[in-house]
N, C-alpha and C. Protein backbone atom coordinates (compact mmCIF):
# COMPACT_ATOMS: atom_id res chain seq x y z
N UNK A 1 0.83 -1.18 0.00
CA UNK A 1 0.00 0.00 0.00
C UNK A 1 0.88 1.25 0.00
N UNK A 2 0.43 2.39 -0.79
CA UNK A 2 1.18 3.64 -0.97
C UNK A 2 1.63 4.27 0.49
N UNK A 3 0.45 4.17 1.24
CA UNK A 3 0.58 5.29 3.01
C UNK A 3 1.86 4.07 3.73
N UNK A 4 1.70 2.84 3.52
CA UNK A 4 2.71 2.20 4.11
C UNK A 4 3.79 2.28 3.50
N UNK A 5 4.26 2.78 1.90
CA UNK A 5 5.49 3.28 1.66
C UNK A 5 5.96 4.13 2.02
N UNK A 6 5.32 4.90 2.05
CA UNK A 6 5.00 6.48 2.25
C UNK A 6 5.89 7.01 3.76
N UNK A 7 5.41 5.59 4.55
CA UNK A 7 5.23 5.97 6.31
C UNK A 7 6.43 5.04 6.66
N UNK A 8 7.34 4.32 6.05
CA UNK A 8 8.39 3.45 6.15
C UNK A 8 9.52 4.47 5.24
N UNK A 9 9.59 5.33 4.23
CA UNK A 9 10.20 6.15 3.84
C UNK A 9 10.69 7.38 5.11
N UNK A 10 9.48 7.85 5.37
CA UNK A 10 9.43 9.39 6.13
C UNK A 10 9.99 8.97 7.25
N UNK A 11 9.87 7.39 8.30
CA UNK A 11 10.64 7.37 9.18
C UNK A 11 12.27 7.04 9.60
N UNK A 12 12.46 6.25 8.39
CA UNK A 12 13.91 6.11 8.04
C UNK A 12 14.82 7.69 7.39
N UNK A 13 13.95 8.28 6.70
CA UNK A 13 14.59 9.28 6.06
C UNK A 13 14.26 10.71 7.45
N UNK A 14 13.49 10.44 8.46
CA UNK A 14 13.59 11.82 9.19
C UNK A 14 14.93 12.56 10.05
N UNK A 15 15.59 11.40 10.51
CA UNK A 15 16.73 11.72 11.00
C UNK A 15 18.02 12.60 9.77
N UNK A 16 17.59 12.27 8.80
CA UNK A 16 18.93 13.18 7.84
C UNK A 16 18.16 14.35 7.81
N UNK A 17 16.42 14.10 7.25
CA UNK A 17 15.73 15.60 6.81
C UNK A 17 15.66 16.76 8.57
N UNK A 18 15.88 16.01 9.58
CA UNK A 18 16.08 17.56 10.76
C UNK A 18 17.48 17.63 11.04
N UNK A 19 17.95 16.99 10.31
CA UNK A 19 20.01 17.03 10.09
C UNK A 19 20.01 18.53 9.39
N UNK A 20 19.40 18.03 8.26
CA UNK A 20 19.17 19.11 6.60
C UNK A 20 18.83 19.87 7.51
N UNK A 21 17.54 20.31 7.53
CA UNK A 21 16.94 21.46 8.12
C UNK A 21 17.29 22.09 9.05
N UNK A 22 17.96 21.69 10.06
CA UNK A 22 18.79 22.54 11.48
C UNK A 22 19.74 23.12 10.29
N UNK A 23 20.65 22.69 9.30
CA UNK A 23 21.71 22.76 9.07
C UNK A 23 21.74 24.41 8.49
N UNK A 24 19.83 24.15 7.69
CA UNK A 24 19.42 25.30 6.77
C UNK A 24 18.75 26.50 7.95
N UNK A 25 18.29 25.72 8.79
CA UNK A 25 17.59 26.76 9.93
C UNK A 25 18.19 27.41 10.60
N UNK A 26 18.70 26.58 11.31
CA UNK A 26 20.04 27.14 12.44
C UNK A 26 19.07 27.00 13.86
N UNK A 27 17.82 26.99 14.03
CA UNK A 27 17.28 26.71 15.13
C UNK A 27 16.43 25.52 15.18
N UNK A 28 16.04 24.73 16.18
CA UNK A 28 14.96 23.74 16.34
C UNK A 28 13.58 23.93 16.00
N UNK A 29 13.01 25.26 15.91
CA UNK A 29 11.79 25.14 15.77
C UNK A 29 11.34 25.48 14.39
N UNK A 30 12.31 25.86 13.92
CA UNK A 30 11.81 26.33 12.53
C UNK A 30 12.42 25.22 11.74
N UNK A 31 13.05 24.49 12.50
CA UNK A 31 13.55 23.06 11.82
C UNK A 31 12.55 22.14 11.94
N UNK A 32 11.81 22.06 12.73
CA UNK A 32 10.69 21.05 12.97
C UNK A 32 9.69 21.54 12.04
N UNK A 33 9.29 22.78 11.80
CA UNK A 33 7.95 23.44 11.23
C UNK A 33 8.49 23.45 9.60
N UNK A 34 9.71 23.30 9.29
CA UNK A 34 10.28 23.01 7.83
C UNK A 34 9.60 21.75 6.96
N UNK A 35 10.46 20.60 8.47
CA UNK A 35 10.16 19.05 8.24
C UNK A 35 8.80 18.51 7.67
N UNK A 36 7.97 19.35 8.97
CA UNK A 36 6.55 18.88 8.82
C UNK A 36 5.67 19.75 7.43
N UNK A 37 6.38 20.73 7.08
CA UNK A 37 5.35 21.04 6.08
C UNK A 37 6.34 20.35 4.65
N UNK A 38 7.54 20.04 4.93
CA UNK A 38 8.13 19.05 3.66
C UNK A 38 7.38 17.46 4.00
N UNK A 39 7.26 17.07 4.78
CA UNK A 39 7.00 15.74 4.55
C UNK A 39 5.56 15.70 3.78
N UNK A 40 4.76 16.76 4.43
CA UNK A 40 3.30 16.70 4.20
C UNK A 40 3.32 17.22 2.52
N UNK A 41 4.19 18.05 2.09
CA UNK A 41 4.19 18.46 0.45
C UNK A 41 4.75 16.65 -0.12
N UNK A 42 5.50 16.15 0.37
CA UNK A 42 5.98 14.50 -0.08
C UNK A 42 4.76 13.54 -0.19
N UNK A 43 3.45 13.78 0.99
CA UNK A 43 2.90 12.97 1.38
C UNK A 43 1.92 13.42 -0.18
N UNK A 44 1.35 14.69 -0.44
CA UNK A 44 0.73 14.71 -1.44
C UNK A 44 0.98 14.39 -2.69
N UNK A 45 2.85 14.84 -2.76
CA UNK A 45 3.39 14.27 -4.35
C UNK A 45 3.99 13.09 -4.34
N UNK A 46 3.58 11.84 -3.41
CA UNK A 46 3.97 10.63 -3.15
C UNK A 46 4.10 9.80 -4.47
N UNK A 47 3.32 9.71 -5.21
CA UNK A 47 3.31 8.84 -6.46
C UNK A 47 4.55 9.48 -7.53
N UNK A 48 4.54 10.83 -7.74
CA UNK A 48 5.64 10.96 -8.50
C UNK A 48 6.89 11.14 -7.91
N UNK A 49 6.87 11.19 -6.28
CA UNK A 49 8.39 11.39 -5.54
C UNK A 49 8.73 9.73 -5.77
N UNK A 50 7.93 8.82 -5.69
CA UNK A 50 8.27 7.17 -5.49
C UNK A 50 8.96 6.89 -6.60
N UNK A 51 7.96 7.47 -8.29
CA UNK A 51 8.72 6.93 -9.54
C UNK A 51 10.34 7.68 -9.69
N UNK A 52 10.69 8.81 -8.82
CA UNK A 52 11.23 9.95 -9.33
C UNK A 52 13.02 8.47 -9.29
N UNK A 53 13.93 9.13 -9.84
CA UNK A 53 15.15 8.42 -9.72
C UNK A 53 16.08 8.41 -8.57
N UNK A 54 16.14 9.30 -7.85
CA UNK A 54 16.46 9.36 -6.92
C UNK A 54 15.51 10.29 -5.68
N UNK A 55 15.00 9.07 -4.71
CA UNK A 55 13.98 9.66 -4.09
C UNK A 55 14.49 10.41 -2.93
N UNK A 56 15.68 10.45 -2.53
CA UNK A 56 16.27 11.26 -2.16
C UNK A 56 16.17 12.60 -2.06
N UNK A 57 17.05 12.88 -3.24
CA UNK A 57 17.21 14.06 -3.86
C UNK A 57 15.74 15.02 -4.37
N UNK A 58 14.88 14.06 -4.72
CA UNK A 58 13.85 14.70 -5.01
C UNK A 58 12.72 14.61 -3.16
N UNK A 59 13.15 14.67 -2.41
CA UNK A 59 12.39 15.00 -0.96
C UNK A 59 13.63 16.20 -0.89
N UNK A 60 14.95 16.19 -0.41
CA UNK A 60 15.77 17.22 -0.48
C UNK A 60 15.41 18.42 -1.25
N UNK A 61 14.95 18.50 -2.59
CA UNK A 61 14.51 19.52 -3.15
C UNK A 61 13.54 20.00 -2.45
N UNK A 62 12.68 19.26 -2.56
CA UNK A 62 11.21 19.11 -1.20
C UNK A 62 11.72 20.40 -0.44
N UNK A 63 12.60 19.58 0.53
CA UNK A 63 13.02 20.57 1.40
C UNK A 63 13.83 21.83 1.75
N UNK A 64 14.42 22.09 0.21
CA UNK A 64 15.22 23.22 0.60
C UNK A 64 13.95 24.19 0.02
N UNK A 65 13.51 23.85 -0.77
CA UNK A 65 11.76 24.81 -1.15
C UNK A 65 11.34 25.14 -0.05
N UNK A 66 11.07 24.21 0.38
CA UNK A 66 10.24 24.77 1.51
C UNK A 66 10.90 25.41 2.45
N UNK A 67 12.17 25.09 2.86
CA UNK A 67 12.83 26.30 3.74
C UNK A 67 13.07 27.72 3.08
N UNK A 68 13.14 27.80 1.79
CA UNK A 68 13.09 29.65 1.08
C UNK A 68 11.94 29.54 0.87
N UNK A 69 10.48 28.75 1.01
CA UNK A 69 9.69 29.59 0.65
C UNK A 69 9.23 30.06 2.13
N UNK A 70 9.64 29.23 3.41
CA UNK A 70 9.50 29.65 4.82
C UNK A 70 10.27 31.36 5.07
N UNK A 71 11.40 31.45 4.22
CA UNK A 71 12.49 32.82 4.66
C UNK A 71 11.96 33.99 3.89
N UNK A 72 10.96 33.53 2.59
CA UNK A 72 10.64 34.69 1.98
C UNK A 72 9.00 35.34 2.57
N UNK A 73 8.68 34.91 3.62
CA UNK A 73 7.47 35.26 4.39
C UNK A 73 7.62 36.44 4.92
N UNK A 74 7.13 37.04 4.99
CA UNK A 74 7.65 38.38 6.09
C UNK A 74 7.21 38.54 7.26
């Protein structure tokens, strides 16, 4: 099932993505509020992040988006 790929991905891969995100944040909370709105943009583009070639890299993109589109808020 897709939510059980989905949910076996996001927990193996969370420890690098609040690695990433502190690294891009510099604080905990805006590292946590990064994570959770990248995983949840993953959770919707799940079918084409799964086919993508490196699913990696394409959640990483995920996430550096979402941390500049978090810095360009005012």
């Amino acid at each position: 099932m897709a939510d059980n790929e989905y949910t076996e991905y996001v927990t193996a891969a969370l420890p690098w993505l609040r690695r990433t995100a502190y690294l891009l944040c510099g604080d905990v909370h805006s590292t946590d509020d990064v994570v959770q709105v990248a995983i949840t943009r993953l959770y919707t583009n799940w079918r084409r992040a799964k086919a993508a070639d490196n699913i990696d890299a394409y959640v990483r993109t995920i996430l550096v988006r979402t941390f500049l589109n978090e810095r360009r808020r005012p």
